[in-house]
Protein backbone atom coordinates (compact mmCIF):
# COMPACT_ATOMS: atom_id res chain seq x y z
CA UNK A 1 -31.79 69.69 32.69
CA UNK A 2 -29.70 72.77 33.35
CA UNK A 3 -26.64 70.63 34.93
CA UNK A 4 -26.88 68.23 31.51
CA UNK A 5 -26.34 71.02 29.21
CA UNK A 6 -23.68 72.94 31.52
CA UNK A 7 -21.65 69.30 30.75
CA UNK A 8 -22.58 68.91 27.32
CA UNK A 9 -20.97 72.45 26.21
CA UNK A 10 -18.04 71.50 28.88
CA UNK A 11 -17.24 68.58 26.91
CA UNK A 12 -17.78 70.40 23.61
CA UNK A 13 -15.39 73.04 24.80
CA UNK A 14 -12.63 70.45 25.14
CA UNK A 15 -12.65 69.34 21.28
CA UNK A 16 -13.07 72.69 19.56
CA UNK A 17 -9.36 74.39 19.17
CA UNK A 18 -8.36 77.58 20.59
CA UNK A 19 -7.67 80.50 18.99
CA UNK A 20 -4.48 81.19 20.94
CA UNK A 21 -1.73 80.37 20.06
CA UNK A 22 -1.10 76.95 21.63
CA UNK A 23 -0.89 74.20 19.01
CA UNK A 24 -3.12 71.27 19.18
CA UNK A 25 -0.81 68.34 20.51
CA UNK A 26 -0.46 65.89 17.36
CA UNK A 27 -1.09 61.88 18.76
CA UNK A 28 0.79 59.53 16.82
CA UNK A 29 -1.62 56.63 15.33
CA UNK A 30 0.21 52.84 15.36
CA UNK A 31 -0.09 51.96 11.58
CA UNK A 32 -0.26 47.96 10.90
CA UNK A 33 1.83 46.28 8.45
CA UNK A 34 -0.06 45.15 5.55
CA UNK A 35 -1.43 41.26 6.10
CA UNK A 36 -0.38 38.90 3.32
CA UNK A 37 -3.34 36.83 2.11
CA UNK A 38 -2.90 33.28 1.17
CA UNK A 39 -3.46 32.96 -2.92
CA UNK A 40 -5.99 30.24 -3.31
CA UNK A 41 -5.35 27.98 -5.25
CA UNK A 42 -7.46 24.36 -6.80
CA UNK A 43 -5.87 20.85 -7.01
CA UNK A 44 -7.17 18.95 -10.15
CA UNK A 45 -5.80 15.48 -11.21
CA UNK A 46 -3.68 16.05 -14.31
CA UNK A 47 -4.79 12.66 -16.16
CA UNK A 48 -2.53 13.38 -19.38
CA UNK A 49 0.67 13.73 -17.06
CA UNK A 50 -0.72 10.35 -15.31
CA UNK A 51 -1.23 8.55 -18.86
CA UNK A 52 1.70 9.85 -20.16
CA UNK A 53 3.92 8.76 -17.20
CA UNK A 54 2.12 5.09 -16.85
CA UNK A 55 2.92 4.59 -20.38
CA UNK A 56 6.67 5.26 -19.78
CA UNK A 57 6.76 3.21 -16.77
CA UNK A 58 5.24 -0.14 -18.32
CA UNK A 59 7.78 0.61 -21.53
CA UNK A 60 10.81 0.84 -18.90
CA UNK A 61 9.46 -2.61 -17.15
CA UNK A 62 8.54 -4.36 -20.20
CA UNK A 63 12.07 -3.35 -21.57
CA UNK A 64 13.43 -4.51 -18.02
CA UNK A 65 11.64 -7.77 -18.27
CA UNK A 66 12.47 -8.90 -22.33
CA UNK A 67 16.05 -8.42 -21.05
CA UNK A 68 15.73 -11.07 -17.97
CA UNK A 69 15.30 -14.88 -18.28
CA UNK A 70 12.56 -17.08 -17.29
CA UNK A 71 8.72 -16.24 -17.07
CA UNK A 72 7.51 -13.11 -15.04
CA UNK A 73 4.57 -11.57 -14.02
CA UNK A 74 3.13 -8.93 -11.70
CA UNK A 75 0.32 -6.63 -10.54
CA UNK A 76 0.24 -3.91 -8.63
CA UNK A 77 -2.72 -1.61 -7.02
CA UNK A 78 -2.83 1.34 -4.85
CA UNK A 79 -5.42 1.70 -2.48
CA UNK A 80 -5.10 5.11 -1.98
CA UNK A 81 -4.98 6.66 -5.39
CA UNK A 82 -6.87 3.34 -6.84
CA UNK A 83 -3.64 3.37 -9.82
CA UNK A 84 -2.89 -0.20 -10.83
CA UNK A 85 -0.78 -1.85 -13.24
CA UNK A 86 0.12 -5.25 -14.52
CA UNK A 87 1.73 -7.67 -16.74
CA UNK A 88 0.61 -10.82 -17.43
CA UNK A 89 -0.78 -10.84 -13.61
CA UNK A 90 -3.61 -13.23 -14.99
CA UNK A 91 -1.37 -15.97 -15.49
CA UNK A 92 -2.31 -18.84 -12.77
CA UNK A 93 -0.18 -21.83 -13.44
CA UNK A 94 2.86 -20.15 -11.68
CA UNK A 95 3.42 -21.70 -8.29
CA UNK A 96 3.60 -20.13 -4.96
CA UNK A 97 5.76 -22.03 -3.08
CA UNK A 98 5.79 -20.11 0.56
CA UNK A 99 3.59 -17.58 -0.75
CA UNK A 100 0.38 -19.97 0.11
CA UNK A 101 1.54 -20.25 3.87
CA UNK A 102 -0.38 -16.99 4.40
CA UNK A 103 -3.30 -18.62 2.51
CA UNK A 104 -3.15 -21.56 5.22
CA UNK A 105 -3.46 -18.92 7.69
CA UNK A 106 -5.97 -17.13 6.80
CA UNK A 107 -7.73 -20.52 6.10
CA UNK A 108 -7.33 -21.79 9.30
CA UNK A 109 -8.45 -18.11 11.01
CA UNK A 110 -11.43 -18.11 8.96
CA UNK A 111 -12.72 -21.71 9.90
CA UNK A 112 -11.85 -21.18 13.55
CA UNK A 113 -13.53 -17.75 13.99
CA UNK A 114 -9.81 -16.36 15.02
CA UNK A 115 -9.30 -19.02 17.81
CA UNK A 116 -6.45 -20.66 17.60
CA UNK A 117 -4.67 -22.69 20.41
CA UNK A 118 -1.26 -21.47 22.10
CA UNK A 119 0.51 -24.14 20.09
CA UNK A 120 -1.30 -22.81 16.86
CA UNK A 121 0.03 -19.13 17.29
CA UNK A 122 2.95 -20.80 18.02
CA UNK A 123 3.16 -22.73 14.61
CA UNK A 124 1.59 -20.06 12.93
CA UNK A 125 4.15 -17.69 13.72
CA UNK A 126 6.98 -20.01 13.06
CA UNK A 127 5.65 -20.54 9.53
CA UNK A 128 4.79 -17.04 8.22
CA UNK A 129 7.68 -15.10 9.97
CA UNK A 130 10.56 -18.25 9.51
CA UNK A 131 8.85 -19.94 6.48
CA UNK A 132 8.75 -23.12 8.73
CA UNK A 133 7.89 -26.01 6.29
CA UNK A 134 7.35 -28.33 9.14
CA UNK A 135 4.78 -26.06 10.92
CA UNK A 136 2.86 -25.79 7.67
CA UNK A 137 3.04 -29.30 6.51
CA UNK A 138 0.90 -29.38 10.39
CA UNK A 139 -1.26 -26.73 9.81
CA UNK A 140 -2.30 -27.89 6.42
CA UNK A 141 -3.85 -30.53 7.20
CA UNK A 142 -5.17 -29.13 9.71
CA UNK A 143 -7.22 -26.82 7.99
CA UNK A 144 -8.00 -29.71 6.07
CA UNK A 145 -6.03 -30.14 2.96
CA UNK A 146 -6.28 -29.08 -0.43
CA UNK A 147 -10.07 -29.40 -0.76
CA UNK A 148 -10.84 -27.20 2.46
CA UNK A 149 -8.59 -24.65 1.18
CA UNK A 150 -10.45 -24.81 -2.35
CA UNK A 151 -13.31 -23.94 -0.21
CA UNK A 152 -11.56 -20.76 1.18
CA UNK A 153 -10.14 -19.82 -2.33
CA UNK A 154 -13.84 -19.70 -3.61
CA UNK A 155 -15.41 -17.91 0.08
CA UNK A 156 -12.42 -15.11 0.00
CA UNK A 157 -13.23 -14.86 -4.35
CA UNK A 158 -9.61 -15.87 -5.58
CA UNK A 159 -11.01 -17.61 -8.69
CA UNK A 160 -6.99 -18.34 -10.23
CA UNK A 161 -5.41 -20.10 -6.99
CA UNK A 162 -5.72 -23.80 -6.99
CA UNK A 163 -4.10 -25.61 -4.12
CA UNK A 164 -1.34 -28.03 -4.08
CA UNK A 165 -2.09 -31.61 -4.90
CA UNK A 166 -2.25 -33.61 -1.37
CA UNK A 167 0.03 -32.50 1.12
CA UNK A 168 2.12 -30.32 -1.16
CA UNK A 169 1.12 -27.14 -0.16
CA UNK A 170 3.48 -25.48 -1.83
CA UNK A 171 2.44 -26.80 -5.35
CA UNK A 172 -0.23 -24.05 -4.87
CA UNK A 173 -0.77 -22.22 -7.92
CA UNK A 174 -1.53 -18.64 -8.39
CA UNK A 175 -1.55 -15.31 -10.05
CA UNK A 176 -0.34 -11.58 -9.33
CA UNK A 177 -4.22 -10.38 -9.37
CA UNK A 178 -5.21 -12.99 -7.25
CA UNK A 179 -2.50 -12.18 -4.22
CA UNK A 180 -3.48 -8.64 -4.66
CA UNK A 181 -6.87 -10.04 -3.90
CA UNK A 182 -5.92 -11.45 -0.92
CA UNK A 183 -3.79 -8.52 0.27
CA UNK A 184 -6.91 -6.20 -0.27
CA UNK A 185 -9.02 -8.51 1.86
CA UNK A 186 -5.90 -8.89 4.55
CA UNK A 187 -5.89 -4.69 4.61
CA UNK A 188 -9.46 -3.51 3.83
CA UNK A 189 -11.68 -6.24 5.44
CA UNK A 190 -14.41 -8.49 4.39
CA UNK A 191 -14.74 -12.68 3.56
CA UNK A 192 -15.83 -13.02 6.94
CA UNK A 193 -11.94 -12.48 8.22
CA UNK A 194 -12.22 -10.47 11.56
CA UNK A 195 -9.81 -6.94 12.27
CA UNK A 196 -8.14 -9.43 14.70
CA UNK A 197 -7.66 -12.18 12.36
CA UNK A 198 -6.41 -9.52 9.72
CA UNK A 199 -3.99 -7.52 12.40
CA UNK A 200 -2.15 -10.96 13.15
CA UNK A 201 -1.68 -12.35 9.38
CA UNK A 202 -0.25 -8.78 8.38
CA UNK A 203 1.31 -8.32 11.61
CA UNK A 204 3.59 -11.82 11.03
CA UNK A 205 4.33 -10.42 7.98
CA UNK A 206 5.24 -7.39 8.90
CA UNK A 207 8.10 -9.21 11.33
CA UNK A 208 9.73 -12.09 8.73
CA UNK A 209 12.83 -12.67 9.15
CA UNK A 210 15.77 -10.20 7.76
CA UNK A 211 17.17 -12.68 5.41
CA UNK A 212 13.91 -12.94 3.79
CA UNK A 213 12.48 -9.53 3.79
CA UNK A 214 13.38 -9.53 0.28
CA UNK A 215 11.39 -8.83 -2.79
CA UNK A 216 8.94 -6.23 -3.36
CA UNK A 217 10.09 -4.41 -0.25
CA UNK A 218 12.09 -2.78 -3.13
CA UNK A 219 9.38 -0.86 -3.64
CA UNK A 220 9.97 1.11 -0.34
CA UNK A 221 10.68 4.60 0.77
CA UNK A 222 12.42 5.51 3.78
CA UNK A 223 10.18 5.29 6.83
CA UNK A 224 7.64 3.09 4.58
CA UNK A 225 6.39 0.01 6.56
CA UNK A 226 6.35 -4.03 4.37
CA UNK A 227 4.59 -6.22 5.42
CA UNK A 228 5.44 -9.41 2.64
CA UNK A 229 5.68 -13.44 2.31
CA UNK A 230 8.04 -14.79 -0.08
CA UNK A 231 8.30 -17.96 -1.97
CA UNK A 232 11.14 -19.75 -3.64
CA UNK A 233 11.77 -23.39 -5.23
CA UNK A 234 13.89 -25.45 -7.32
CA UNK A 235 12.12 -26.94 -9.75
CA UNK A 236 14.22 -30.45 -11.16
CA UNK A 237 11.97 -31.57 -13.35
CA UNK A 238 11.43 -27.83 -15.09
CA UNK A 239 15.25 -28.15 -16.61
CA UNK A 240 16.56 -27.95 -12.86
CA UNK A 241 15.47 -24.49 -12.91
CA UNK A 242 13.75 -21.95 -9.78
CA UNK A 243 10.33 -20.45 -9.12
CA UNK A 244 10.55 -17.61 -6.93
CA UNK A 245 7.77 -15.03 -6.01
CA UNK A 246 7.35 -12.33 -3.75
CA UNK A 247 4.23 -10.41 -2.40
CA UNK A 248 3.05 -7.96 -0.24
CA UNK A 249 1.82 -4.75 1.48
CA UNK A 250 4.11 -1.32 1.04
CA UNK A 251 2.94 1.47 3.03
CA UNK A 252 3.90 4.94 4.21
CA UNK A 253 2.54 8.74 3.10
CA UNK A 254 0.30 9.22 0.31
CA UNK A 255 0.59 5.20 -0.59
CA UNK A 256 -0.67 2.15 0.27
CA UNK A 257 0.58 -0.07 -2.31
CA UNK A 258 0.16 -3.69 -2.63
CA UNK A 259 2.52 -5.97 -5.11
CA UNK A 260 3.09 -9.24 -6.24
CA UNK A 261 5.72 -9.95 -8.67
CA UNK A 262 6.11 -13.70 -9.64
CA UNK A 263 9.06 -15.54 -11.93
CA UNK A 264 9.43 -18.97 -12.97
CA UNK A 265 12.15 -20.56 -14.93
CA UNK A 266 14.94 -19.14 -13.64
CA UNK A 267 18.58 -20.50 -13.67
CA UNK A 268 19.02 -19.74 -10.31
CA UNK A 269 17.50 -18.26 -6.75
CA UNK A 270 19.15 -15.36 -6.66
CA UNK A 271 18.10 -14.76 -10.02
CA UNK A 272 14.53 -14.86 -9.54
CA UNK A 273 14.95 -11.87 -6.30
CA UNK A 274 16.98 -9.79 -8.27
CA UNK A 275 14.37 -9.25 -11.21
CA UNK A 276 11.62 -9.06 -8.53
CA UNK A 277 13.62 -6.62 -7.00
CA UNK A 278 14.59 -4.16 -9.73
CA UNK A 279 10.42 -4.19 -10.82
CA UNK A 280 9.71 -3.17 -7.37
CA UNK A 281 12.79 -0.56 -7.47
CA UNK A 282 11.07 0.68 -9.99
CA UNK A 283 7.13 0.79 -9.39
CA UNK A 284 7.96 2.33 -5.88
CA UNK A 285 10.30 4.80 -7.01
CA UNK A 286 7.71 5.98 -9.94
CA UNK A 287 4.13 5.48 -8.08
CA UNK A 288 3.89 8.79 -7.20
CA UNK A 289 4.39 9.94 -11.08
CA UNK A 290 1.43 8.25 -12.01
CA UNK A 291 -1.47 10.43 -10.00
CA UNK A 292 -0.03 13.82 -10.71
CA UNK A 293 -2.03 17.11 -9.46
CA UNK A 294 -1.88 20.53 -11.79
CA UNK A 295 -3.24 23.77 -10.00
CA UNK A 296 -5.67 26.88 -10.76
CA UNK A 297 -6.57 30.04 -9.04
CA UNK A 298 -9.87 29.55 -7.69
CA UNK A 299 -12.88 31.75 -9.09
CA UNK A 300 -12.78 35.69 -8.37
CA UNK A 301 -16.68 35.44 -8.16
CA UNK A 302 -17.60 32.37 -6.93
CA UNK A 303 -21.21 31.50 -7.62
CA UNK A 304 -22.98 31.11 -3.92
């Protein structure tokens, strides 16, 4: 007991200060720079911005379209802020032309179960990526024709396509809402279309040829990825005049838009892709203007 309190009063001695005159050594103390703290801040969906800029946008296309010839219609939907827009994309007695080779497709997948033959993939490929008329006049009727593919329109729910009379495919008719329809199905699933079956239809049309990746790959950024199927047609006994249509899956960062812009009546092909063109210009270049964000500070005293 004696030897504890000997060291006790030891180490007491060593912290009280003498009464010499030796100074106390001063120890410097490290002092920390202040940390900055992040200001918190909310995200909230600024729906008057959005309305306001969706309004301008369909008064810049509409004023776009009453200054171009012919007949045109689209629709447009993003999946990832669930904006759409449209003009007339309810209109169904516009033809498809190519547009309806993806529908043979995605027919032929469907009533197959995704197994297709070598020489299948091989016309299959030929027909989406090089718009092959030859390979689809063969798969056409394999799939069965114009009442088998009635029987897909109704399965996959695209109640305003009606397929070409006999072997004329490409008489199919259509609408903007409908081949955002199928696009949704071709992204998101469902219909009874496997992920295989869907990876290889947007897959081809990821990969069409450069000369026709035209059309509402307008409606791209820089890095964006298109996957698209085009259709184009004279039509003699419409006053010699063109049907041309364009349709398809843009996307990249913060987008995953789908688009189908469709003209008939015009005096020429080139025509037809430069008004589907400058409406994809200018959906793709304005999408992002239509989901705005606004911020707040978040609560001082948050309720727990």
């Amino acid at each position: 007991m004696r030897a504890k309190w000997t060291a006790w009063v030891a180490g007491l001695a060593l912290v009280v200060p003498g009464c010499g005159t030796e100074r106390v050594p001063v120890v410097p103390v490290a002092v920390k720079a202040p940390v900055k703290v992040a200001r918190c801040v909310l995200k909230f969906p600024d729906l008057r911005g959005g309305r306001a800029a969706r309004a301008r946008l369909e008064r810049d296309i509409a004023r776009y379209v009453g200054g171009r010839p012919g007949r045109i219609v689209y629709g447009a939907l993003d999946l990832v802020t669930g904006v759409s827009l449209g003009r007339g994309e309810h209109e169904h007695d516009m033809i498809t032309a190519s547009g309806a080779k993806v529908d043979i497709l995605a027919a032929l997948l469907l009533g197959r179960d995704g197994r297709l033959g070598e020489g299948e993939r091989d016309l299959a490929e030929r027909m989406i990526r090089e718009s092959d008329n030859s390979a689809a006049d063969r798969l056409w009727s394999r799939v069965g024709g114009g009442g088998a593919m009635s029987a897909f329109y109704r399965r996959i729910g695209l109640r305003e396509t009606t397929p070409g009379p006999s072997i004329y495919w490409g008489g199919t008719s259509t609408s903007p809402a409908d081949r955002i329809r199928l696009l949704k199905v071709l992204v998101t699933g469902g219909k009874g279309l496997s992920r295989a079956d869907r990876a290889l239809v947007l897959g081809l049309m990821g990969r069409v040829q450069k000369d026709q990746a035209w059309g509402v790959s307008a409606a791209a950024r820089p890095g964006d990825r298109v996957a698209l199927k085009n259709g184009w047609t004279p039509r003699p006994f419409i006053q010699h005049t063109w049907a041309v249509t364009s349709y398809g899956r843009v996307v990249g960062p913060g987008r995953d838009l789908l688009l189908s812009v469709q003209t008939d009546r015009q005096p020429g092909e080139g025509t037809g892709i430069q008004t589907i063109e400058g409406i994809a210009r200018m959906i793709g270049t304005r999408l992002d203007t239509l989901s705005p964000t606004t911020t707040r500070p978040c609560p001082t005293n948050p309720i727990a």
